[in-house]
Protein backbone atom coordinates (compact mmCIF):
# COMPACT_ATOMS: atom_id res chain seq x y z
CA UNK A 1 -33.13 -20.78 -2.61
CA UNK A 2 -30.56 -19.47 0.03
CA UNK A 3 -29.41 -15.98 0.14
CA UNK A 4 -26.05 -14.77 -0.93
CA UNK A 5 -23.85 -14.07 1.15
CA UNK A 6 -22.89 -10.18 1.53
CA UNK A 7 -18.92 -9.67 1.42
CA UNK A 8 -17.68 -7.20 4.04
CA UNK A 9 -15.97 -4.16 2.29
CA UNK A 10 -11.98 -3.63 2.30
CA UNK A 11 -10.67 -0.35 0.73
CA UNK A 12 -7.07 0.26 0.34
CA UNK A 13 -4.92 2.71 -1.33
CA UNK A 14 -1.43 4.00 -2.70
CA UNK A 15 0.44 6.91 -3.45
CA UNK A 16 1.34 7.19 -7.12
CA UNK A 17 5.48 7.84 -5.89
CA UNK A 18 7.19 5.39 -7.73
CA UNK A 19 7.52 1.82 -9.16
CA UNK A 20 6.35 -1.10 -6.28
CA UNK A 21 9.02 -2.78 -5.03
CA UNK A 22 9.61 -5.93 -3.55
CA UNK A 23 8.51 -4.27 0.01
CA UNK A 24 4.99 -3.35 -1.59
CA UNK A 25 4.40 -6.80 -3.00
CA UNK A 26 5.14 -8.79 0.27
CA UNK A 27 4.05 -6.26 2.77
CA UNK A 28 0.51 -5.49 0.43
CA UNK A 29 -0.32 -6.37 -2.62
CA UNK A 30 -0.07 -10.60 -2.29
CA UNK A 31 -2.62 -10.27 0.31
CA UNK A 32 -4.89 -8.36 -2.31
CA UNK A 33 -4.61 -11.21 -3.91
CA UNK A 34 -6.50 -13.40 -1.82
CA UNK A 35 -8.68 -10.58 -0.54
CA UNK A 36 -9.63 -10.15 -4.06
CA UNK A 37 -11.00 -13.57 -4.01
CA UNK A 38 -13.04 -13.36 -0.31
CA UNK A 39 -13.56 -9.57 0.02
CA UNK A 40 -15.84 -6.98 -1.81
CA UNK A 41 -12.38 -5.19 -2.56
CA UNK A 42 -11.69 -1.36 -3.83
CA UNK A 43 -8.07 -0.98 -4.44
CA UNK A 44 -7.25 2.98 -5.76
CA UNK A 45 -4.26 5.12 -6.68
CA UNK A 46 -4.50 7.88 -4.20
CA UNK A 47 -3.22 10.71 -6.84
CA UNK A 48 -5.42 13.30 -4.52
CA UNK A 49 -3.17 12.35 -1.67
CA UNK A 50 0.05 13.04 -3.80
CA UNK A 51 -0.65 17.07 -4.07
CA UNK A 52 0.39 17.72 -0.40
CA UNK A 53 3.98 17.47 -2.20
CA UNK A 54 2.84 19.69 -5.25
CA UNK A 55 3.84 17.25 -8.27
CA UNK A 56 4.20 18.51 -11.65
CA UNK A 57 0.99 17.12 -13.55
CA UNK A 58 3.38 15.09 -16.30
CA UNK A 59 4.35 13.61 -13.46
CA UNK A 60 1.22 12.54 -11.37
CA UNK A 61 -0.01 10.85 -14.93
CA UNK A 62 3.02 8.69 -15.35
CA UNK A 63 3.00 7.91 -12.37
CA UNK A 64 -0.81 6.40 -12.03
CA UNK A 65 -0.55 4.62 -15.14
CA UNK A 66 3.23 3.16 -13.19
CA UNK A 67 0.91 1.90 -10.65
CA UNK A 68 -1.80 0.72 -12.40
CA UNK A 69 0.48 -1.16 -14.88
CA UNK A 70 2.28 -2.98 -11.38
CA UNK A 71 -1.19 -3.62 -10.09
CA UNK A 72 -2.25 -5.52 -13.19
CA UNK A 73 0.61 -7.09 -13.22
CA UNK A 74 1.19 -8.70 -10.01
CA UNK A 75 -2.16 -10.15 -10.50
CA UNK A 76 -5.07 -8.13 -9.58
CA UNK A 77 -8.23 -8.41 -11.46
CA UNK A 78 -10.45 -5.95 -12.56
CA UNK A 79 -12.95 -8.33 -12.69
CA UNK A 80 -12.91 -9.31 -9.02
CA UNK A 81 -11.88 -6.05 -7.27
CA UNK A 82 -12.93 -2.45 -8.18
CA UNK A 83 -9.29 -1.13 -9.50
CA UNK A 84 -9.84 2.37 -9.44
CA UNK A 85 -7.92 6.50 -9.43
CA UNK A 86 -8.91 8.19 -6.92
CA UNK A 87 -9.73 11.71 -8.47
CA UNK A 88 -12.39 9.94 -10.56
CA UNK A 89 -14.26 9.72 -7.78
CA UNK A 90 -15.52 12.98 -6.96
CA UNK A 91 -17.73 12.22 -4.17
CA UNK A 92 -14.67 11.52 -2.43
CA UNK A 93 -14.02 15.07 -1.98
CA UNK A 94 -17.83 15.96 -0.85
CA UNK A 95 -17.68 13.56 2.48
CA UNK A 96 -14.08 15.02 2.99
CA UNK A 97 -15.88 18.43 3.06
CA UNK A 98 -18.32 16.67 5.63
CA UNK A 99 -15.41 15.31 7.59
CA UNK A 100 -13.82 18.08 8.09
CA UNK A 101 -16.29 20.22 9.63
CA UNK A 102 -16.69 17.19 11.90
CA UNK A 103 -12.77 17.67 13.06
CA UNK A 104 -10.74 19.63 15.34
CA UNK A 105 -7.83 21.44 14.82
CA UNK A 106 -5.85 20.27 17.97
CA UNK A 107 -6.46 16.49 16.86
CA UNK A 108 -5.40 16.69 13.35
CA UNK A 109 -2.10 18.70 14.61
CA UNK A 110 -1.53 15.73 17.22
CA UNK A 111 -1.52 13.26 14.61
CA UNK A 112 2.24 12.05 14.25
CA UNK A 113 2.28 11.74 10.84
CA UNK A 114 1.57 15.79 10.42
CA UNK A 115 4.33 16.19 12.93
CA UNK A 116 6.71 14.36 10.99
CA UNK A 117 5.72 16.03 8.03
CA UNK A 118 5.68 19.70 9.96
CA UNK A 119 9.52 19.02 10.25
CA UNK A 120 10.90 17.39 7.04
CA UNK A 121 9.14 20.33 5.35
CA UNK A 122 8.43 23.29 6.79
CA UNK A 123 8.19 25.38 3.80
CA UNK A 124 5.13 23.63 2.56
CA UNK A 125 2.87 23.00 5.77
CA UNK A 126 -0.08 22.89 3.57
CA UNK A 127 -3.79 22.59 4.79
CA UNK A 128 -3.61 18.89 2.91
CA UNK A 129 -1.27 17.75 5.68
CA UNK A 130 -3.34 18.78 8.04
CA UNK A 131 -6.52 17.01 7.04
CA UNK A 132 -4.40 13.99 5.32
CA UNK A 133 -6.70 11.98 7.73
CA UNK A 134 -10.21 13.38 7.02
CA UNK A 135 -9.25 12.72 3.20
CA UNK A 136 -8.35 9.02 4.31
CA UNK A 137 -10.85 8.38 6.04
CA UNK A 138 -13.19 9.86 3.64
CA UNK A 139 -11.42 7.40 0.97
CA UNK A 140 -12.10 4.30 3.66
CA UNK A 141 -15.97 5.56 4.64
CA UNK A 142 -17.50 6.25 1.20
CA UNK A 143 -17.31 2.64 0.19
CA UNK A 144 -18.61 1.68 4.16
CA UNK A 145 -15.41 0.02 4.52
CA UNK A 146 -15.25 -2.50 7.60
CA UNK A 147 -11.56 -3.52 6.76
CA UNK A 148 -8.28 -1.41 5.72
CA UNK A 149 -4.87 -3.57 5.36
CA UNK A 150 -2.68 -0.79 6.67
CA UNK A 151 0.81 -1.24 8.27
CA UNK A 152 1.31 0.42 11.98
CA UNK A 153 2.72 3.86 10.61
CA UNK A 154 -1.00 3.93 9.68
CA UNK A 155 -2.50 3.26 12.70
CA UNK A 156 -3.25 6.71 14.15
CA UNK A 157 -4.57 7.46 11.07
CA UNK A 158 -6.99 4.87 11.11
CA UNK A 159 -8.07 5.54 14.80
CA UNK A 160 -8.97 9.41 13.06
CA UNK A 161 -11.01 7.04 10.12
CA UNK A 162 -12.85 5.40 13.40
CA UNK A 163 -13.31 9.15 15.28
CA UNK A 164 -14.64 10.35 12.12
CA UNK A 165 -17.42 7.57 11.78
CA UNK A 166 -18.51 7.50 14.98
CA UNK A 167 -18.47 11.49 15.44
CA UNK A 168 -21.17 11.52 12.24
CA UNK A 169 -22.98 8.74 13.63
CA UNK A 170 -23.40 10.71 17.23
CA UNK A 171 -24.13 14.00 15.08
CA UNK A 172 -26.64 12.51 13.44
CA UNK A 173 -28.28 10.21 15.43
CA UNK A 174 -27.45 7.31 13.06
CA UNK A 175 -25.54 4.04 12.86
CA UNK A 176 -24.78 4.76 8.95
CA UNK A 177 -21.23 4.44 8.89
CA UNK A 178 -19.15 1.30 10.21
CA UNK A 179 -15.98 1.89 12.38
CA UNK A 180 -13.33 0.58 10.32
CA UNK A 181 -10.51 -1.47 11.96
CA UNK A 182 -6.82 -2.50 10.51
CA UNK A 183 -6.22 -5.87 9.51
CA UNK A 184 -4.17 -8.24 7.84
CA UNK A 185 -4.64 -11.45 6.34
CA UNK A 186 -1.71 -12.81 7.84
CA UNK A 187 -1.35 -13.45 11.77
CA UNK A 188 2.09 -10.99 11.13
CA UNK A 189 2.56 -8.60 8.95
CA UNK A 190 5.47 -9.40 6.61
CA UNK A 191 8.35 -6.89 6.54
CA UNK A 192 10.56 -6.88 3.63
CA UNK A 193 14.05 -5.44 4.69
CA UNK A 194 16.63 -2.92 2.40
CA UNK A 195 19.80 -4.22 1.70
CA UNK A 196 21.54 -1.46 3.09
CA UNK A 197 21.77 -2.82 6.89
CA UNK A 198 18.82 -1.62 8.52
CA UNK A 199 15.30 -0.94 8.53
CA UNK A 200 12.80 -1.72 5.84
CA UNK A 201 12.69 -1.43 2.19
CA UNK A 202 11.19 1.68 0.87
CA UNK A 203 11.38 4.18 -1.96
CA UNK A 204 13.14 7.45 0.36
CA UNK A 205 15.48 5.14 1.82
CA UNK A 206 16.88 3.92 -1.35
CA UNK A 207 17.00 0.89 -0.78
CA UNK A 208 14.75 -1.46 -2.93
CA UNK A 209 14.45 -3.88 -5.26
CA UNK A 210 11.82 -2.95 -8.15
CA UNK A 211 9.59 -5.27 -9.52
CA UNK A 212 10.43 -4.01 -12.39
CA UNK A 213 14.11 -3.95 -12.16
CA UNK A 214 16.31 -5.75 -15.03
CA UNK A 215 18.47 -8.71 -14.03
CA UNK A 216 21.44 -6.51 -14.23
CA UNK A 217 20.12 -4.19 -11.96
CA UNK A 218 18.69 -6.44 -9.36
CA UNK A 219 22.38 -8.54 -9.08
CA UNK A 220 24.21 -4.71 -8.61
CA UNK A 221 21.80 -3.47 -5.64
CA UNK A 222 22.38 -7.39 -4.05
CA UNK A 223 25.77 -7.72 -4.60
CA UNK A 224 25.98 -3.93 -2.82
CA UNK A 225 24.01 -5.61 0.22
CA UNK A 226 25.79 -4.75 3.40
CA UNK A 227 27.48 -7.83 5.16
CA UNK A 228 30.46 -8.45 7.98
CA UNK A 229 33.48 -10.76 7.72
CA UNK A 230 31.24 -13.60 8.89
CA UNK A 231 30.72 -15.27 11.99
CA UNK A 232 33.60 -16.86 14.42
CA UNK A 233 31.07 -18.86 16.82
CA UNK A 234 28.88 -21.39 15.84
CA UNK A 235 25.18 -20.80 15.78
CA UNK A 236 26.20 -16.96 16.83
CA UNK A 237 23.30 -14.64 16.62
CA UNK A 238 23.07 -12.71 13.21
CA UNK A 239 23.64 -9.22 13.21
CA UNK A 240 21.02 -7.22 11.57
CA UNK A 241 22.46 -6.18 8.15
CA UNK A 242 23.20 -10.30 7.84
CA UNK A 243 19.20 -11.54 8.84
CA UNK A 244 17.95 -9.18 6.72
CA UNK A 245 19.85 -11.13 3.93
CA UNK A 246 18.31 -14.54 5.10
CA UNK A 247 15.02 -13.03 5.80
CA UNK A 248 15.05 -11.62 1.93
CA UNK A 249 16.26 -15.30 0.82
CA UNK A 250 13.70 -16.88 3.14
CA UNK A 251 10.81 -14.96 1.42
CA UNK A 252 12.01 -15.63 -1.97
CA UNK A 253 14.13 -18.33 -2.15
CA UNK A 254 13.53 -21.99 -1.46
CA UNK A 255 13.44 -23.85 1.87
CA UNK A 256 16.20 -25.51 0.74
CA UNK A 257 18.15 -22.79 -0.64
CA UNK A 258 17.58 -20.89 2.71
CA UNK A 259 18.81 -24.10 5.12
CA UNK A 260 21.97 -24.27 3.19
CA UNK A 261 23.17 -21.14 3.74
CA UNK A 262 21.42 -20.96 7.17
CA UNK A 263 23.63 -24.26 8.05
CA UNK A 264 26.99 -22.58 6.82
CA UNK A 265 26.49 -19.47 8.87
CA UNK A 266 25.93 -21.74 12.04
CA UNK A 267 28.97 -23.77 11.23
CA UNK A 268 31.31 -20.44 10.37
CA UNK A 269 31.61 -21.36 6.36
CA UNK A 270 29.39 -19.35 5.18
CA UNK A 271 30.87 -17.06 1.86
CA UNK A 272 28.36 -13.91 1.34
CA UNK A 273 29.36 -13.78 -1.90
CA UNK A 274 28.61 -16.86 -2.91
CA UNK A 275 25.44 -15.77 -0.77
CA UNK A 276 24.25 -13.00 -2.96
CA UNK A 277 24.48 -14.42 -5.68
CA UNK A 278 21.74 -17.13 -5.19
CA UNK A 279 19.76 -13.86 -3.63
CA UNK A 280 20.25 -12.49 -6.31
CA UNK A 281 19.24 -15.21 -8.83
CA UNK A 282 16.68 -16.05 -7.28
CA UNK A 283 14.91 -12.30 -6.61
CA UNK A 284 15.14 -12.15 -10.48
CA UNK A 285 12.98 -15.72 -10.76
CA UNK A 286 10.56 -13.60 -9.28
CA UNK A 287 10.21 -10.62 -10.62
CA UNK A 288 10.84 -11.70 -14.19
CA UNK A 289 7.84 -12.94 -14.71
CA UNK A 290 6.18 -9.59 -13.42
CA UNK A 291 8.34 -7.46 -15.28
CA UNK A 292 7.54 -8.75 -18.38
CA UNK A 293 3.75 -8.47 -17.60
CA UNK A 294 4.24 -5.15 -16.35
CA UNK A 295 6.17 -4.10 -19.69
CA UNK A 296 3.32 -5.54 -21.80
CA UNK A 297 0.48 -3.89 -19.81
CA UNK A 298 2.25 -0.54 -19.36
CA UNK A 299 2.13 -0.40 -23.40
CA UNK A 300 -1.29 -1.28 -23.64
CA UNK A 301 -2.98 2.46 -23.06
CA UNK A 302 -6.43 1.06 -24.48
CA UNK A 303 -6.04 -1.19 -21.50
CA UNK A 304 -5.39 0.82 -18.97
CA UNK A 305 -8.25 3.09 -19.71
CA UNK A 306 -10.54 0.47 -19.73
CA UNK A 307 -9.73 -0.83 -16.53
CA UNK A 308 -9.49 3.22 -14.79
CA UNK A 309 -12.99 3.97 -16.81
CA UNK A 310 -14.79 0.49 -15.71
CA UNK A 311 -13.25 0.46 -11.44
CA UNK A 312 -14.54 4.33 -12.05
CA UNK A 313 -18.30 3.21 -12.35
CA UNK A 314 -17.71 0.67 -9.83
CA UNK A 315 -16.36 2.77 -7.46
CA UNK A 316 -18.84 5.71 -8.01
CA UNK A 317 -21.94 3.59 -7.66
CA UNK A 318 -20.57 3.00 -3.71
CA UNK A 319 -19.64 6.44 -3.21
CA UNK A 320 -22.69 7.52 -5.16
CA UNK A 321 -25.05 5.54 -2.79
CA UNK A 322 -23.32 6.84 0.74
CA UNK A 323 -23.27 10.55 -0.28
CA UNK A 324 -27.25 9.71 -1.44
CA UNK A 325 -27.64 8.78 2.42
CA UNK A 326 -25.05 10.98 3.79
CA UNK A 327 -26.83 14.42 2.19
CA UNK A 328 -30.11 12.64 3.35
CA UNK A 329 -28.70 12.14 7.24
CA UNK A 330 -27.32 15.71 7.16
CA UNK A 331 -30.53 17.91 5.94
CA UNK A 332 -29.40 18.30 2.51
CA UNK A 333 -31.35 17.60 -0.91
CA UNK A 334 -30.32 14.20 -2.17
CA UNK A 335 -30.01 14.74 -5.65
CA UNK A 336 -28.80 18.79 -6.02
């Protein structure tokens, strides 16, 4: 009888801000679809991580249950991957305590992301800013992750998750906890653009497309996409407002489709009207299917607590183990 193979461990999380969007889907949550399948995956809603910006509490409940719903309904299973909130998991919050008194002030200030932060709000510099990364990494270590999908805004954040593990480890003497690293499933990341002529799509910028966004809705934000009066050389580079439009069309629309309009760009006929409204059309293929799943799901409240309650015990057994071993490492009674 051969042994089973062990599954390395991937934790990833969101912040409960808002519907996903197309940008979520394509940039995240497909690959958690096939991670599901060849990982031992935890995938939570990070609600802790959502009180640096003080939401009311009507709000942080709609707003997990949004997310849940979405993550249901693009396919994750709760079968497969532990589907979790984050606040159920309370031993969360004891290896942050252990984190912390692991970390320095001048590193956490350095980080870019507390910079950032520092000056879009400096009203509410809040010590939850500060240690934004020992609470992350905390998230990452309690399962003994050895794989986070993050994007490269993440990536100082993750080298704190790594500084964190290997500080314990050289504290203590031990080998316990694994040095996470950033991956993706993909050789690229994918990068969904806005429509509004630059940058990616995102929730602050205003510029995405909603999985759960009506037909209606979805053809107004396309047909609002930023374009030029076309090219006057053929097989002229595109200007960026104009490839983000055939990048969007090349991740949802067919090869085909794509080519065509591709080929009347390079030969100066091309009519962005005519343009976005295949986009358009085609974005709504898409997410019709999900939005009707999501609808469904989202009124199912039975549901939805089963699937919080059961990634709960999933996701407490791992956390429940490390902080067994952690307390153990550290001098403290096991089981208080």
């Amino acid at each position: 009888m051969t042994e089973e193979k062990k599954l390395e461990t991937v934790v990833s999380g969101i912040r409960p801000t808002g519907n996903l969007h197309l940008g979520n889907y394509f940039g995240a949550v497909k690959s958690f679809l096939r991670m599901q399948d060849e990982y031992r995956c935890f995938f939570f809603i990070a609600d802790w991580h959502s009180l640096t910006t003080h939401p009311r509490p009507v709000d942080i409940r709609r707003s997990v249950r949004t997310i849940l719903s979405e993550y249901l309904a693009c396919g994750l299973d709760p079968d497969k991957a532990a589907i979790y909130i984050q606040s159920d998991v309370h031993e969360v919050l004891e290896l942050y305590l252990y984190l912390n008194m692991n970390a320095y002030l001048g590193e956490l200030e350095r980080v870019t992301t507390f910079k950032e932060k520092v000056r879009q709000q400096p009203d509410n510099v809040n010590a939850g800013l500060l240690t934004y990364p020992t609470l992350m990494a905390s998230d990452i270590l309690i399962h003994r992750a050895v794989k986070v999908p993050v994007g490269k805004d993440q990536e100082q954040n993750m080298e704190m998750a790594r500084k964190c593990a290997r500080r314990f480890n050289m504290i203590y003497e031990t080998d316990f906890f694994p040095e996470p690293a950033s991956f993706h499933l993909t050789e690229r990341a994918v990068k969904v653009p806005g429509l509004d002529g630059s940058g990616k799509m995102g929730k602050s910028e205003g510029n995405a497309i909603y999985l759960v966004d009506d037909e209606a809705t979805i053809r107004k934000k396309v047909m609002k996409a930023v374009t030029d009066s076309g090219p006057t050389t053929p097989d002229s580079p595109k200007p960026e407002p104009i490839q983000n439009l055939f990048t969007m069309m090349e991740i949802v629309s067919s090869r085909d489709t794509y080519d065509f309009f591709n080929d009347q760009y390079n030969r100066c006929a091309i009519r962005y009207g005519d343009m976005k409204k295949q986009l358009a059309a085609d974005i709504n293929a898409f997410c019709a299917p999900i939005r009707e799943r999501i609808l469904d799901i989202a009124a199912n409240e039975a549901y939805l607590d089963k699937v919080a309650r059961e990634g709960a015990e999933k996701a407490a057994e791992s956390a429940s183990s490390t902080i067994k071993e952690v307390r153990r490492i550290i001098g403290f009674r096991t089981a208080p």
